[in-house]
C-alpha atoms as a PDB file:
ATOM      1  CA  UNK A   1     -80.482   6.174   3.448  1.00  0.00           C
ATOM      2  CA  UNK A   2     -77.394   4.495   2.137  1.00  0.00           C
ATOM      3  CA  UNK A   3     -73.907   4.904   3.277  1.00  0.00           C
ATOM      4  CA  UNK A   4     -71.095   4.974   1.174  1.00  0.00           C
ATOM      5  CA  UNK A   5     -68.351   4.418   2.403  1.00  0.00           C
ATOM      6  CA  UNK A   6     -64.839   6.022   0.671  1.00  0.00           C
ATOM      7  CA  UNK A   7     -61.912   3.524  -0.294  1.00  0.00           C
ATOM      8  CA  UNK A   8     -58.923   4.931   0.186  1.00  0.00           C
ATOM      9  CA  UNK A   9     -56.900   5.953  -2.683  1.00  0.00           C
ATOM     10  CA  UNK A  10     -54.833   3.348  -4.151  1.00  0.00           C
ATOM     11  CA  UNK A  11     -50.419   3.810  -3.085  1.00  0.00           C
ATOM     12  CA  UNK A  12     -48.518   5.533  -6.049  1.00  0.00           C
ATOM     13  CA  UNK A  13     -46.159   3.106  -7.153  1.00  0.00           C
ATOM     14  CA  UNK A  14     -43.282   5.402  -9.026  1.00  0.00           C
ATOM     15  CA  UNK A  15     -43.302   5.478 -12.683  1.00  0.00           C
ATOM     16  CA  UNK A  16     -40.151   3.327 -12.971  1.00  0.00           C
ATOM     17  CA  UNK A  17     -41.314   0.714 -10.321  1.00  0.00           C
ATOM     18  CA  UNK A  18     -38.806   1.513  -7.702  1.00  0.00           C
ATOM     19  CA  UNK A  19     -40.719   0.425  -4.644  1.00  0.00           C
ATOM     20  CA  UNK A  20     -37.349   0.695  -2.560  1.00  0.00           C
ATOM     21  CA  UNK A  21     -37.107   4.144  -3.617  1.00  0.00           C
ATOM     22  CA  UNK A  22     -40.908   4.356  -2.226  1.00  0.00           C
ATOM     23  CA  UNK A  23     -40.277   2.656   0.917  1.00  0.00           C
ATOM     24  CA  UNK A  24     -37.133   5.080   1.374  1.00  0.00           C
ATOM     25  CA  UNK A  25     -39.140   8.184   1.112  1.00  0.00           C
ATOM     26  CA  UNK A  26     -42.014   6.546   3.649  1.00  0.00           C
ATOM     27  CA  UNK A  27     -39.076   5.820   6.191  1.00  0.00           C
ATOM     28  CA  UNK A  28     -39.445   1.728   5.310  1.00  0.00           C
ATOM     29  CA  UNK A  29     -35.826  -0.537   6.143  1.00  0.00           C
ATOM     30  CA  UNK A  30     -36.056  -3.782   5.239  1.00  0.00           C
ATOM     31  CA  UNK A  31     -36.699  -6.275   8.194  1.00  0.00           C
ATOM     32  CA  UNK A  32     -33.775  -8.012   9.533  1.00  0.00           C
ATOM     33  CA  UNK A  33     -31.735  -5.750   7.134  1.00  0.00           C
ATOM     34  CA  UNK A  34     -27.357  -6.108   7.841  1.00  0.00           C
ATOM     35  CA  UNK A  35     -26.411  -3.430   9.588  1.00  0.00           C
ATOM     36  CA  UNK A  36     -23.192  -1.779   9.090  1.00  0.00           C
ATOM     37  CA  UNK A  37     -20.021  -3.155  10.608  1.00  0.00           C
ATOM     38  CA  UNK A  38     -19.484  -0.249  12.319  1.00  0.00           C
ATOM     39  CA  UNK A  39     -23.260  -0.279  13.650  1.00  0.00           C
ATOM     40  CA  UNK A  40     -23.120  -3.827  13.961  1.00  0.00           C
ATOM     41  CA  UNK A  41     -20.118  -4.157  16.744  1.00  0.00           C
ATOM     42  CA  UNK A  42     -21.650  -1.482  18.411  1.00  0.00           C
ATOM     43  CA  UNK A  43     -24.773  -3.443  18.849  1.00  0.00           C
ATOM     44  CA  UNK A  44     -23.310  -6.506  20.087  1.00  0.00           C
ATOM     45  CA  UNK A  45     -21.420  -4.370  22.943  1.00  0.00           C
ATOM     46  CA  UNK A  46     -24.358  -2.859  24.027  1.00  0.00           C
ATOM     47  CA  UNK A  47     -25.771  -6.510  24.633  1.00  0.00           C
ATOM     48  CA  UNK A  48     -22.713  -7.437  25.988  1.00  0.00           C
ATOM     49  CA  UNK A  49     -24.825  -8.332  29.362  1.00  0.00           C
ATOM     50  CA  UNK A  50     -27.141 -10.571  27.786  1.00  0.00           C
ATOM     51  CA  UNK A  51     -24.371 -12.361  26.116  1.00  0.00           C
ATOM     52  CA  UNK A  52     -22.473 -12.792  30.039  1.00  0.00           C
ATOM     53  CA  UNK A  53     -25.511 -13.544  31.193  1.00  0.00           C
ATOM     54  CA  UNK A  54     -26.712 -16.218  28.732  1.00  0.00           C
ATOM     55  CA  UNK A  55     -23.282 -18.007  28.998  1.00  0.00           C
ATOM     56  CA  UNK A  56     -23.446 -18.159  32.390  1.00  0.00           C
ATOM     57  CA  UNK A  57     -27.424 -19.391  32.323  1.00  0.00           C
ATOM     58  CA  UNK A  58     -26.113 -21.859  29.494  1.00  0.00           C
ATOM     59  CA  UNK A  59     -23.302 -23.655  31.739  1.00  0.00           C
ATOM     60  CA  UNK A  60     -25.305 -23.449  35.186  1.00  0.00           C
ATOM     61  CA  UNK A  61     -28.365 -25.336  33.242  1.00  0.00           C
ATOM     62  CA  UNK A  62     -25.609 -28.044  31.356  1.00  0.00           C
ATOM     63  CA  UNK A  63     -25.601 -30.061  34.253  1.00  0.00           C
ATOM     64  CA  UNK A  64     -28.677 -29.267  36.255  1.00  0.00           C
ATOM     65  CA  UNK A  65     -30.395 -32.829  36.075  1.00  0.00           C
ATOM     66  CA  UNK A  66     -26.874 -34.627  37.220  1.00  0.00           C
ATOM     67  CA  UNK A  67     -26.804 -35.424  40.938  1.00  0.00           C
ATOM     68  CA  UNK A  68     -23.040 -34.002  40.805  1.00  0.00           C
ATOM     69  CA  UNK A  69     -24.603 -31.282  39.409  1.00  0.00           C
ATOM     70  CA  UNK A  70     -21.726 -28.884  38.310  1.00  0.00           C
ATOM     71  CA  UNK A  71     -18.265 -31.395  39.857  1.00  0.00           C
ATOM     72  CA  UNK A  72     -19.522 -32.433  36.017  1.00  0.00           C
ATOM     73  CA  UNK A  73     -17.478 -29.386  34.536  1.00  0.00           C
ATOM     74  CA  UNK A  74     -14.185 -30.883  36.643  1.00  0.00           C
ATOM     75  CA  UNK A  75     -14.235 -34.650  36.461  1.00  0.00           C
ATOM     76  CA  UNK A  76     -15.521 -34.345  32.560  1.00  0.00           C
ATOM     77  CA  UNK A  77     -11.797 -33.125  31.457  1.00  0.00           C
ATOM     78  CA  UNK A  78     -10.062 -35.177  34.533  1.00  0.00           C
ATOM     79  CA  UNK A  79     -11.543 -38.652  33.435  1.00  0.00           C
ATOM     80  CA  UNK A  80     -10.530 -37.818  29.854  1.00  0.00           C
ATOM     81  CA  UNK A  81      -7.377 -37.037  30.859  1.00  0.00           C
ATOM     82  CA  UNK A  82      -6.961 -40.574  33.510  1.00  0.00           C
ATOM     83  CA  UNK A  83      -7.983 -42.264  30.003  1.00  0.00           C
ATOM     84  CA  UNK A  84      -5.585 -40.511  27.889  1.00  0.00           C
ATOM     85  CA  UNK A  85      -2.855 -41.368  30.167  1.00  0.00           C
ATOM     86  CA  UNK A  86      -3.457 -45.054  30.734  1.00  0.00           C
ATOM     87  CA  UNK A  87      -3.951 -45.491  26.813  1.00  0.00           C
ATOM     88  CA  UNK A  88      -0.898 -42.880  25.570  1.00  0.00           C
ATOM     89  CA  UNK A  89       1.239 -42.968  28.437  1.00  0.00           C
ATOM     90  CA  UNK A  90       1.265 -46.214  29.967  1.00  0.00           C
ATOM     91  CA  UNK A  91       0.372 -48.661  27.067  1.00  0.00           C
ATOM     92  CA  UNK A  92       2.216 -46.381  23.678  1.00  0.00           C
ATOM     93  CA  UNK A  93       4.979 -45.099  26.399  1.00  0.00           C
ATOM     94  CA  UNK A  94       4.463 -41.426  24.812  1.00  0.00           C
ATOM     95  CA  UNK A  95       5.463 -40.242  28.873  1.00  0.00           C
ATOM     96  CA  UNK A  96       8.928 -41.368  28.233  1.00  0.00           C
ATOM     97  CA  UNK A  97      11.221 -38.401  28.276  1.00  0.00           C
ATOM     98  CA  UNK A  98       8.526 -35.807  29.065  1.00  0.00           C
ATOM     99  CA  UNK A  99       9.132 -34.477  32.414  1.00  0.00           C
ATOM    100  CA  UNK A 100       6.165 -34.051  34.372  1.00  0.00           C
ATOM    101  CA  UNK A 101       3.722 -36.057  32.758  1.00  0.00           C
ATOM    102  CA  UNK A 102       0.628 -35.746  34.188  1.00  0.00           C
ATOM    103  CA  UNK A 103       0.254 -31.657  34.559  1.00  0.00           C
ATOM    104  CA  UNK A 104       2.008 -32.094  30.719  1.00  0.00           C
ATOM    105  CA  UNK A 105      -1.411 -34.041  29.776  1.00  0.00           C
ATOM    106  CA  UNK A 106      -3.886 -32.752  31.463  1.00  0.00           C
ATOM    107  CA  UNK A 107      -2.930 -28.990  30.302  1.00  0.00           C
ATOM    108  CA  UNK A 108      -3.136 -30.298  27.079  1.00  0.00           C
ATOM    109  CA  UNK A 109      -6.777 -31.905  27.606  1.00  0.00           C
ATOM    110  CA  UNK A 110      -8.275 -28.785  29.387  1.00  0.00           C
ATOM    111  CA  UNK A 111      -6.656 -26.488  27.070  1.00  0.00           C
ATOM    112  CA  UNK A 112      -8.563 -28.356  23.863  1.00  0.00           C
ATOM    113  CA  UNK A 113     -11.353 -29.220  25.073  1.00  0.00           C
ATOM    114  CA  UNK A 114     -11.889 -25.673  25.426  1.00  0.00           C
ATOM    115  CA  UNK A 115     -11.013 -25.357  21.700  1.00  0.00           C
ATOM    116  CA  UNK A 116     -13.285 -28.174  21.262  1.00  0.00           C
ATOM    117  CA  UNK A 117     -16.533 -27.350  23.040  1.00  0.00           C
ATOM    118  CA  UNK A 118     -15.979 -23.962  21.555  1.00  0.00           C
ATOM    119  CA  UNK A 119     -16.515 -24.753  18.166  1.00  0.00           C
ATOM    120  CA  UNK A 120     -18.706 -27.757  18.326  1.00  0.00           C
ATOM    121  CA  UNK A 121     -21.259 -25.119  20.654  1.00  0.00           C
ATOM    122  CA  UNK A 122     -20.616 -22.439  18.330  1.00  0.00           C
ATOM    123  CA  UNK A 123     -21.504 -24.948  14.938  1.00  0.00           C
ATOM    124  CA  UNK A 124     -25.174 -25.370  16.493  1.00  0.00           C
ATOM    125  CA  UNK A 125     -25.309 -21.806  17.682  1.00  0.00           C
ATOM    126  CA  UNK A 126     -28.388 -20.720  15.214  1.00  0.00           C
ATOM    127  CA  UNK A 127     -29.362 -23.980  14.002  1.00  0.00           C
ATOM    128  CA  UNK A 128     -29.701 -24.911  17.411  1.00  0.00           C
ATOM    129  CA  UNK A 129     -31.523 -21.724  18.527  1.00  0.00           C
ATOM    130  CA  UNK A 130     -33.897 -21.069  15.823  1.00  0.00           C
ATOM    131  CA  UNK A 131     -36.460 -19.986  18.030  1.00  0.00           C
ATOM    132  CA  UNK A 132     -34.244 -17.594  19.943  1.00  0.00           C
ATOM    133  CA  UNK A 133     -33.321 -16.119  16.139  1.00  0.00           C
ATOM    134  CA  UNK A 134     -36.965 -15.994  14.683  1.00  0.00           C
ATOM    135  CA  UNK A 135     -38.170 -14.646  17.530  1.00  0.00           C
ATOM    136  CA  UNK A 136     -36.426 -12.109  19.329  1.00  0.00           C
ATOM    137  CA  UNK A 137     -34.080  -9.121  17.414  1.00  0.00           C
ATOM    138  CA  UNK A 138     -30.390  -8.933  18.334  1.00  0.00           C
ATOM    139  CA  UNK A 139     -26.871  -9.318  16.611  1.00  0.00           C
ATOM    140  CA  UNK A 140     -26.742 -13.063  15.592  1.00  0.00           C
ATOM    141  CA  UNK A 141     -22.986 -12.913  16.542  1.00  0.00           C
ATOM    142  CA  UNK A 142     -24.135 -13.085  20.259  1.00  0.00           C
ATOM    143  CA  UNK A 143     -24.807 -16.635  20.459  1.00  0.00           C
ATOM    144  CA  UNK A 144     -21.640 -18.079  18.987  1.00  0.00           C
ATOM    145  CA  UNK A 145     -19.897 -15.476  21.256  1.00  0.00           C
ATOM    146  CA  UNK A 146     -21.720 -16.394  24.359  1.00  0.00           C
ATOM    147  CA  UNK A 147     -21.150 -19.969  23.739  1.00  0.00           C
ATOM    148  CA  UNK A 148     -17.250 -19.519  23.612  1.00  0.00           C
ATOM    149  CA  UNK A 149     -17.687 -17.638  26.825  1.00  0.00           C
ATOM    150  CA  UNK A 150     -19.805 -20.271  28.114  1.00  0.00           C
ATOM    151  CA  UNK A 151     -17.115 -22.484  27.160  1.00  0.00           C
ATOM    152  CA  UNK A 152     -14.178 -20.219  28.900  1.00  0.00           C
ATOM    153  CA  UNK A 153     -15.703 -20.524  32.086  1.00  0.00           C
ATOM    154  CA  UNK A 154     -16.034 -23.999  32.447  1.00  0.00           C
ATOM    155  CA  UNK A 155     -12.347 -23.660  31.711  1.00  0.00           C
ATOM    156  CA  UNK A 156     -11.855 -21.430  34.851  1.00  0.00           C
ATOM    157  CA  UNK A 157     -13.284 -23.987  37.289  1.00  0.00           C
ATOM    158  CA  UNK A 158     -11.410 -26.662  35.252  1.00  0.00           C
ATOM    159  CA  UNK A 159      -8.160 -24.450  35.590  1.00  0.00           C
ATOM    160  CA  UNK A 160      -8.860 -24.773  39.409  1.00  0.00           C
ATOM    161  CA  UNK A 161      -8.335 -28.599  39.040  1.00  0.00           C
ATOM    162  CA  UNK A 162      -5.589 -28.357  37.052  1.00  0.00           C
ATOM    163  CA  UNK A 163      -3.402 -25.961  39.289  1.00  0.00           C
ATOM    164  CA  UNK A 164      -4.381 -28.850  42.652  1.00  0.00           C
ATOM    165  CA  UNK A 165      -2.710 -31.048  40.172  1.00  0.00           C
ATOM    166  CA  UNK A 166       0.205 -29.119  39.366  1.00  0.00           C
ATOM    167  CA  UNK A 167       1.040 -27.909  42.876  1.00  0.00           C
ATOM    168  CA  UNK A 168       0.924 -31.859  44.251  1.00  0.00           C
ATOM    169  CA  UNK A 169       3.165 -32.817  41.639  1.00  0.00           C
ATOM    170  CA  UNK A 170       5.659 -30.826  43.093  1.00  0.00           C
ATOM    171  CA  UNK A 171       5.748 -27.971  40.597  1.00  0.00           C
ATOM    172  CA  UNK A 172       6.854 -24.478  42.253  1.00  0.00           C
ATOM    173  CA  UNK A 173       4.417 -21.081  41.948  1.00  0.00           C
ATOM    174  CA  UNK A 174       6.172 -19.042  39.510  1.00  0.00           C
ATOM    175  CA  UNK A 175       5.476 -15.414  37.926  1.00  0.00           C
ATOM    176  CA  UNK A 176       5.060 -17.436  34.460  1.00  0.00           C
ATOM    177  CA  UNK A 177       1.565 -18.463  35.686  1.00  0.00           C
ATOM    178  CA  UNK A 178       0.568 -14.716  34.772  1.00  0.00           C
ATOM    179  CA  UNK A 179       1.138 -15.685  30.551  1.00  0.00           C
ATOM    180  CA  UNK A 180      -1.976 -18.125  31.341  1.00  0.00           C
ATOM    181  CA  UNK A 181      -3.827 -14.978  31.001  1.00  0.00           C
ATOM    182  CA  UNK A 182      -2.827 -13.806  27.680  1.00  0.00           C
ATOM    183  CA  UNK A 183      -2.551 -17.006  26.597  1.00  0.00           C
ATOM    184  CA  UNK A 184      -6.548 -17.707  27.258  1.00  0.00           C
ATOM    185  CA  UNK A 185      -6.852 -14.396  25.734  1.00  0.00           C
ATOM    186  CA  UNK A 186      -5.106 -15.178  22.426  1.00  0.00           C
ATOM    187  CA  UNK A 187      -7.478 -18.965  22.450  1.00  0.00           C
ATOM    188  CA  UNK A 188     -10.453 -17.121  23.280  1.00  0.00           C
ATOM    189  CA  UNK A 189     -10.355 -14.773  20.269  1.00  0.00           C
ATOM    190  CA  UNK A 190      -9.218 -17.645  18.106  1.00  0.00           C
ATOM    191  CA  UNK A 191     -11.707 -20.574  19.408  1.00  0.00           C
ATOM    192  CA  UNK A 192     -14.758 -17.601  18.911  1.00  0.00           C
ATOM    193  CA  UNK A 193     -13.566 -16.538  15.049  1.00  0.00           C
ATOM    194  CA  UNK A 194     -13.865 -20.516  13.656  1.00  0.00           C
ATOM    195  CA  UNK A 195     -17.141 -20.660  16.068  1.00  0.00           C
ATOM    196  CA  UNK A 196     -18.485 -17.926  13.799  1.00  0.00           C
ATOM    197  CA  UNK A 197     -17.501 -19.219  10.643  1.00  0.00           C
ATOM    198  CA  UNK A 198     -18.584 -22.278  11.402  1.00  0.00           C
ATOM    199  CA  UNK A 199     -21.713 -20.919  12.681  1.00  0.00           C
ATOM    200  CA  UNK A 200     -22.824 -19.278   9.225  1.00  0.00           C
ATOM    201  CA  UNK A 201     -21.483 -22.754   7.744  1.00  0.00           C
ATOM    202  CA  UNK A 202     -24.009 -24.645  10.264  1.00  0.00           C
ATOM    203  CA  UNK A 203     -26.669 -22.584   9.809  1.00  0.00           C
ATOM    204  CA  UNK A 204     -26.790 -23.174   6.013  1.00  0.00           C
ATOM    205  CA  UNK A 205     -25.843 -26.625   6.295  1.00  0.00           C
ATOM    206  CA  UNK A 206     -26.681 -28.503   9.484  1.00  0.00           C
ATOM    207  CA  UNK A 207     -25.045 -31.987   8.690  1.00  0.00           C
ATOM    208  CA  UNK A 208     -21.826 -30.072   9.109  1.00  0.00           C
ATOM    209  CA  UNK A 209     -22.435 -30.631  12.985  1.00  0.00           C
ATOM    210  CA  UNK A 210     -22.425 -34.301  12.299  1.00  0.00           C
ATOM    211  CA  UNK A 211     -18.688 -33.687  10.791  1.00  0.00           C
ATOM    212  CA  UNK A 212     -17.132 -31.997  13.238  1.00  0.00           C
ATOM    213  CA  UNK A 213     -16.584 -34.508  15.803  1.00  0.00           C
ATOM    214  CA  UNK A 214     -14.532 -36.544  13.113  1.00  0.00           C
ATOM    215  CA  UNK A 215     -12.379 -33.651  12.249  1.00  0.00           C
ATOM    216  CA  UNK A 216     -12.288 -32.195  16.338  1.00  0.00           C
ATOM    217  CA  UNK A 217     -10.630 -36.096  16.862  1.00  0.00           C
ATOM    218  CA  UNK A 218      -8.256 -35.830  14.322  1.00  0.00           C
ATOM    219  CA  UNK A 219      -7.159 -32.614  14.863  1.00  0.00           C
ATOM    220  CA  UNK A 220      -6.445 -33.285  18.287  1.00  0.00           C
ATOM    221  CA  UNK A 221      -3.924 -36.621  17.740  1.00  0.00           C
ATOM    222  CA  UNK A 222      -2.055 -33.989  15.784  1.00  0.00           C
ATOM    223  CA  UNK A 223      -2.087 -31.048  18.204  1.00  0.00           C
ATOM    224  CA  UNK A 224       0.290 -32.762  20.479  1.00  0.00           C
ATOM    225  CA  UNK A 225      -2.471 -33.316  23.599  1.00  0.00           C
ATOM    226  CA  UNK A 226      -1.093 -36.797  24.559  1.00  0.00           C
ATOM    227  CA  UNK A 227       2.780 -36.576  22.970  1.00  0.00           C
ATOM    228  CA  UNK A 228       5.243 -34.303  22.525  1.00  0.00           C
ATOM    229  CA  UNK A 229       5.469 -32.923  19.105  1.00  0.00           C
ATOM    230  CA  UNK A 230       9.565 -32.212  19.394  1.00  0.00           C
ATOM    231  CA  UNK A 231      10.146 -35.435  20.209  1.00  0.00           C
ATOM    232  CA  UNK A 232       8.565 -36.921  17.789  1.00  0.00           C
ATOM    233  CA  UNK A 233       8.949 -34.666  14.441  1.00  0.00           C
ATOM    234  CA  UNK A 234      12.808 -34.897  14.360  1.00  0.00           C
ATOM    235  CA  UNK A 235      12.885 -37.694  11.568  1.00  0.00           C
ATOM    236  CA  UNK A 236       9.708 -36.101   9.598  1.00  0.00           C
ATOM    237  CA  UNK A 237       9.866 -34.348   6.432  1.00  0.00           C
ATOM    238  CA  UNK A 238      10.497 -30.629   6.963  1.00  0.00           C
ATOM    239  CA  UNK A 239       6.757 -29.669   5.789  1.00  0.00           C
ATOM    240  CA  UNK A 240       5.312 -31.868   8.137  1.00  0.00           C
ATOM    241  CA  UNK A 241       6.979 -30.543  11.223  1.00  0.00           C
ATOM    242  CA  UNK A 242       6.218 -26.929   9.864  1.00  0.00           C
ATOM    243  CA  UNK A 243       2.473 -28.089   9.913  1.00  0.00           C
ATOM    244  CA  UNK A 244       2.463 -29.231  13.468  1.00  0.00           C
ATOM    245  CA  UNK A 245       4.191 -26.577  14.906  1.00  0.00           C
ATOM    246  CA  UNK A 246       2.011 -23.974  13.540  1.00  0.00           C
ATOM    247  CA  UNK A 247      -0.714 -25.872  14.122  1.00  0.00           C
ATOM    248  CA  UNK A 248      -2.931 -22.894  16.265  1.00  0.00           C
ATOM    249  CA  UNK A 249      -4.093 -25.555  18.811  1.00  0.00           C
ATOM    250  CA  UNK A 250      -0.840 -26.818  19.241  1.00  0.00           C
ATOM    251  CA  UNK A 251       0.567 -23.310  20.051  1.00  0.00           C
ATOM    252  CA  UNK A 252      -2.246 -22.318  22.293  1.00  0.00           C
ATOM    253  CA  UNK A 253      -1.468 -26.111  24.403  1.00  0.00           C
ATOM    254  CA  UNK A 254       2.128 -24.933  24.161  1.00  0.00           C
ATOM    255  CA  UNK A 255       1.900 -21.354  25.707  1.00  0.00           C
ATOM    256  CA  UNK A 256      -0.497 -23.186  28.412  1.00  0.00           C
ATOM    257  CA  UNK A 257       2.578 -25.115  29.232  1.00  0.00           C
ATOM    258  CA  UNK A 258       5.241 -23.164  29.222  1.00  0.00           C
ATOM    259  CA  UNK A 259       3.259 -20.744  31.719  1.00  0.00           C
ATOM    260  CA  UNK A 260       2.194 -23.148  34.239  1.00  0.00           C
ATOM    261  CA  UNK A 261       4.725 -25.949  34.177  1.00  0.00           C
ATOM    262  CA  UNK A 262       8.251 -25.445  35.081  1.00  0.00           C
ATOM    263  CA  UNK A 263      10.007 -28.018  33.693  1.00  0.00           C
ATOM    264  CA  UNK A 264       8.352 -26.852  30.031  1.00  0.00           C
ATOM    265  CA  UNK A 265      11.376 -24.521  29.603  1.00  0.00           C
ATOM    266  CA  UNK A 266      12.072 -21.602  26.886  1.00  0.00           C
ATOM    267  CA  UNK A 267      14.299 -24.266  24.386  1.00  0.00           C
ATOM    268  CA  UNK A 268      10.495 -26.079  24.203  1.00  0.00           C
ATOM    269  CA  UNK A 269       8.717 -22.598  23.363  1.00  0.00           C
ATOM    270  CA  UNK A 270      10.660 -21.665  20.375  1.00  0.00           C
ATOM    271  CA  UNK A 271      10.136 -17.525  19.344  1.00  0.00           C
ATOM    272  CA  UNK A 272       7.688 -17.691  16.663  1.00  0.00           C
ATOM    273  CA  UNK A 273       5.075 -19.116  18.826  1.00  0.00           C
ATOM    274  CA  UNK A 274       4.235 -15.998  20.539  1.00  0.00           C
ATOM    275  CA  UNK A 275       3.515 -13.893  17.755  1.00  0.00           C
ATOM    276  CA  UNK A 276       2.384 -16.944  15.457  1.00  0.00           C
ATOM    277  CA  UNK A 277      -0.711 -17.254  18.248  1.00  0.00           C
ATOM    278  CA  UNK A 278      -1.231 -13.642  18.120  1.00  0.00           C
ATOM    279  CA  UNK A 279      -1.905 -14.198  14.700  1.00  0.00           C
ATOM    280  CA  UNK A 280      -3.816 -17.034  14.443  1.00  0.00           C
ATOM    281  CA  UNK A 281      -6.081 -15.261  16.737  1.00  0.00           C
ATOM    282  CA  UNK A 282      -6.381 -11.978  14.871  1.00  0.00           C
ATOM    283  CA  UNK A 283      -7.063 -13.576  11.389  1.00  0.00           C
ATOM    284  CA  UNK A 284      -9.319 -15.745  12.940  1.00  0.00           C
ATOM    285  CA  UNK A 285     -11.642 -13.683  14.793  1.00  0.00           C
ATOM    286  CA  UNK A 286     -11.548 -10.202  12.754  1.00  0.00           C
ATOM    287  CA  UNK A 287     -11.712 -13.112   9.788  1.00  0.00           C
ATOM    288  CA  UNK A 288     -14.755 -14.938  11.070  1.00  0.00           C
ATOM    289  CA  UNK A 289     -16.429 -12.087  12.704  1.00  0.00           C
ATOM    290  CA  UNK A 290     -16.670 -10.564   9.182  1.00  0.00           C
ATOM    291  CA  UNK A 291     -17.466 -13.551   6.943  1.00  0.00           C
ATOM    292  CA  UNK A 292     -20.542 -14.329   9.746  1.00  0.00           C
ATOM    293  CA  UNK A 293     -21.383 -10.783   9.744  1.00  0.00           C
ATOM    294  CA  UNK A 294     -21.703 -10.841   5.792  1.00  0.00           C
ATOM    295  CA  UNK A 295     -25.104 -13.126   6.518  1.00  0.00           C
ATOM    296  CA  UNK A 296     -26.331 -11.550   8.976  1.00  0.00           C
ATOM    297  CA  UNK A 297     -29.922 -10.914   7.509  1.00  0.00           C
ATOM    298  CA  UNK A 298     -30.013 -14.650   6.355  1.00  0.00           C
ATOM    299  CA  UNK A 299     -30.426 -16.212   9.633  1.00  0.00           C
ATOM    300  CA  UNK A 300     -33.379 -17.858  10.687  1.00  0.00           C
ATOM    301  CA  UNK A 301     -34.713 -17.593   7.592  1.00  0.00           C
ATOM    302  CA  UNK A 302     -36.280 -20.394   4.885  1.00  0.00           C
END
C-alpha cells in the first residue's frame, strides 16, 4: 500500500503582489522594524535599569585588571591636570591673573573629560557592541545613554577629588555649590545628544572613531580648560570671541566654576550663559535623540 502524502497548498500571494499587505493581514511586522517615537522613549524607560545597571557594570570592569583598581577613575583626571599645570601654568604663565589656579584647572579638566569620554564611549557604542546589537532586542539608544552615565559617575568620584582640592586651597563652602547640580544636568543632556549622533555616524562609518581624538584635542585648547578665555579674547576679532564664548564646553567649564569656586565671581559668568547652556543641551539631546532614532532598524545590520 502506498502513502501519499498531501502538500500543503501553496500561500496566495495577492493579485497586485503586495506581500506587506499579506503579512499585515497574517499579523507579520517587520523584524527590527523603528518603532514610533512615542513607543520608542517609552521603551528605553522601561529599560531604564538595565541601562543603570550596565553603566555601572561598564565602569566597575574599566579598571578591574589595575592593581589600583578603581583610585584609576581619580588620579586619571588629577595627573592630567599636574601636567596641564606644569606645561600651561608654569612654563606659558596662563596662571597669571587667574585667582585660584589650581581648583580653576582642574574643574576645567574633570568637567571635559567628562565631555570627552562621553562622546568618544558613545562613538563606539554599536560598532563596539555588535554582538550586544545582533543579538539581544532593545532600544539601540541604551548604549550611548548608558555610556554617558557610565561616564557621569566616574565624574562623581572625580568630583570627590576635586572638592579635597578646593577646600585645601582655602576656598569657603558656599550655597553656589548647589548650581553643580544643574549644571551636570544641563552637560549630561548635552554630552548624551552628540554621543547619539555620533553614534549613528560611528556605526555607519567606523574610522570616524579614529577622528575624534584629533578634533576632542582641539576642541579642548579652545574651550578655555588651561586659560582663561576673558583674558585672552579682548584684542580678538568680535566673531572670534562670540565663538569661544558660546562654545557649549566652554559654558558647561564655566557654570562648573562659578558654582564651586569663589573667587570665579558673577562679572566672569556673564547672563547669556545660563540660558545659552540650557540650550545647547536641549537642541542637542532632543536633536540627537531623534536623528539616532531615525536609524534605528539599521543597526547591526550588513
Amino acid at each position: 500500500m502506498s502513502q501519499v502524502l498531501d502538500a500543503p497548498p501553496p500561500m496566495q500571494v495577492p493579485a497586485d503582489g503586495g506581500l506587506a499587505a499579506l503579512a499585515a493581514r497574517h499579523g507579520l511586522t517587520v523584524s527590527g522594524a523603528r518603532p514610533s517615537l512615542p513607543a520608542y522613549i517609552r521603551q528605553l524607560w522601561d529599560r531604564r535599569h538595565f541601562i543603570t545597571a550596565f553603566a555601572t557594570a561598564k565602569l566597575t570592569a574599566q579598571y578591574s585588571q589595575a592593581k589600583l583598581g578603581q583610585l584609576w577613575q581619580v588620579m586619571t583626571p588629577l595627573l592630567n591636570a599636574a601636567v596641564y599645570y606644569f606645561i600651561f601654568g608654569v612654563l606659558l604663565g596662563t596662571k597669571r591673573g587667574v585667582a585660584d589656579f589650581i581648583p580653576f584647572l582642574v574643574t576645567g579638566v574633570f568637567v571635559w573629560t567628562f565631555t570627552q569620554s562621553s562622546i568618544m564611549a558613545g562613538t563606539r557604542a554599536i560598532s563596539g557592541n555588535l554582538g550586544l546589537v545582533r543579538a539581544l532586542h532593545f532600544p539601540r539608544a541604551a548604549l550611548p545613554i548608558s555610556f554617558c552615565l557610565q561616564q557621569l559617575q566616574q565624574l562623581l568620584f572625580s568630583m570627590l577629588a576635586l572638592i579635597a582640592i578646593i577646600l585645601c586651597v582655602g576656598v569657603p563652602v558656599s550655597a553656589s555649590w548647589l548650581l553643580a547640580l544643574p549644571a551636570l544636568v544641563l552637560q549630561f543632556v548635552f554630552n548624551a545628544g552628540v554621543s547619539m549622533v555620533l553614534a549613528r555616524m560611528g556605526a555607519k562609518t567606523p574610522d570616524i572613531a579614529q577622528l575624534m581624538p584629533f578634533l576632542l584635542r582641539t576642541w579642548m585648547y579652545v574651550s578655555g580648560v588651561m586659560w582663561s578665555i576673558d583674558q585672552h579674547t579682548e584684542d580678538q576679532p568680535r566673531a572670534l570671541s562670540l565663538l569661544l564664548e558660546y562654545n557649549p564646553a566652554a559654558l558647561y567649564i564655566d557654570l562648573m566654576r562659578f558654582a564651586l569656586i569663589d573667587s570665579f565671581g558673577a562679572d566672569q559668568l556673564p547672563p547669556h550663559v545660563w540660558p545659552v547652556a540650557a540650550g545647547w543641551a536641549v537642541a542637542a539631546g532632543i536633536g540627537g535623540f531623534i536623528y539616532f532614532w531615525k536609524a534605528e532598524e539599521t543597526y547591526g545590520r550588513g
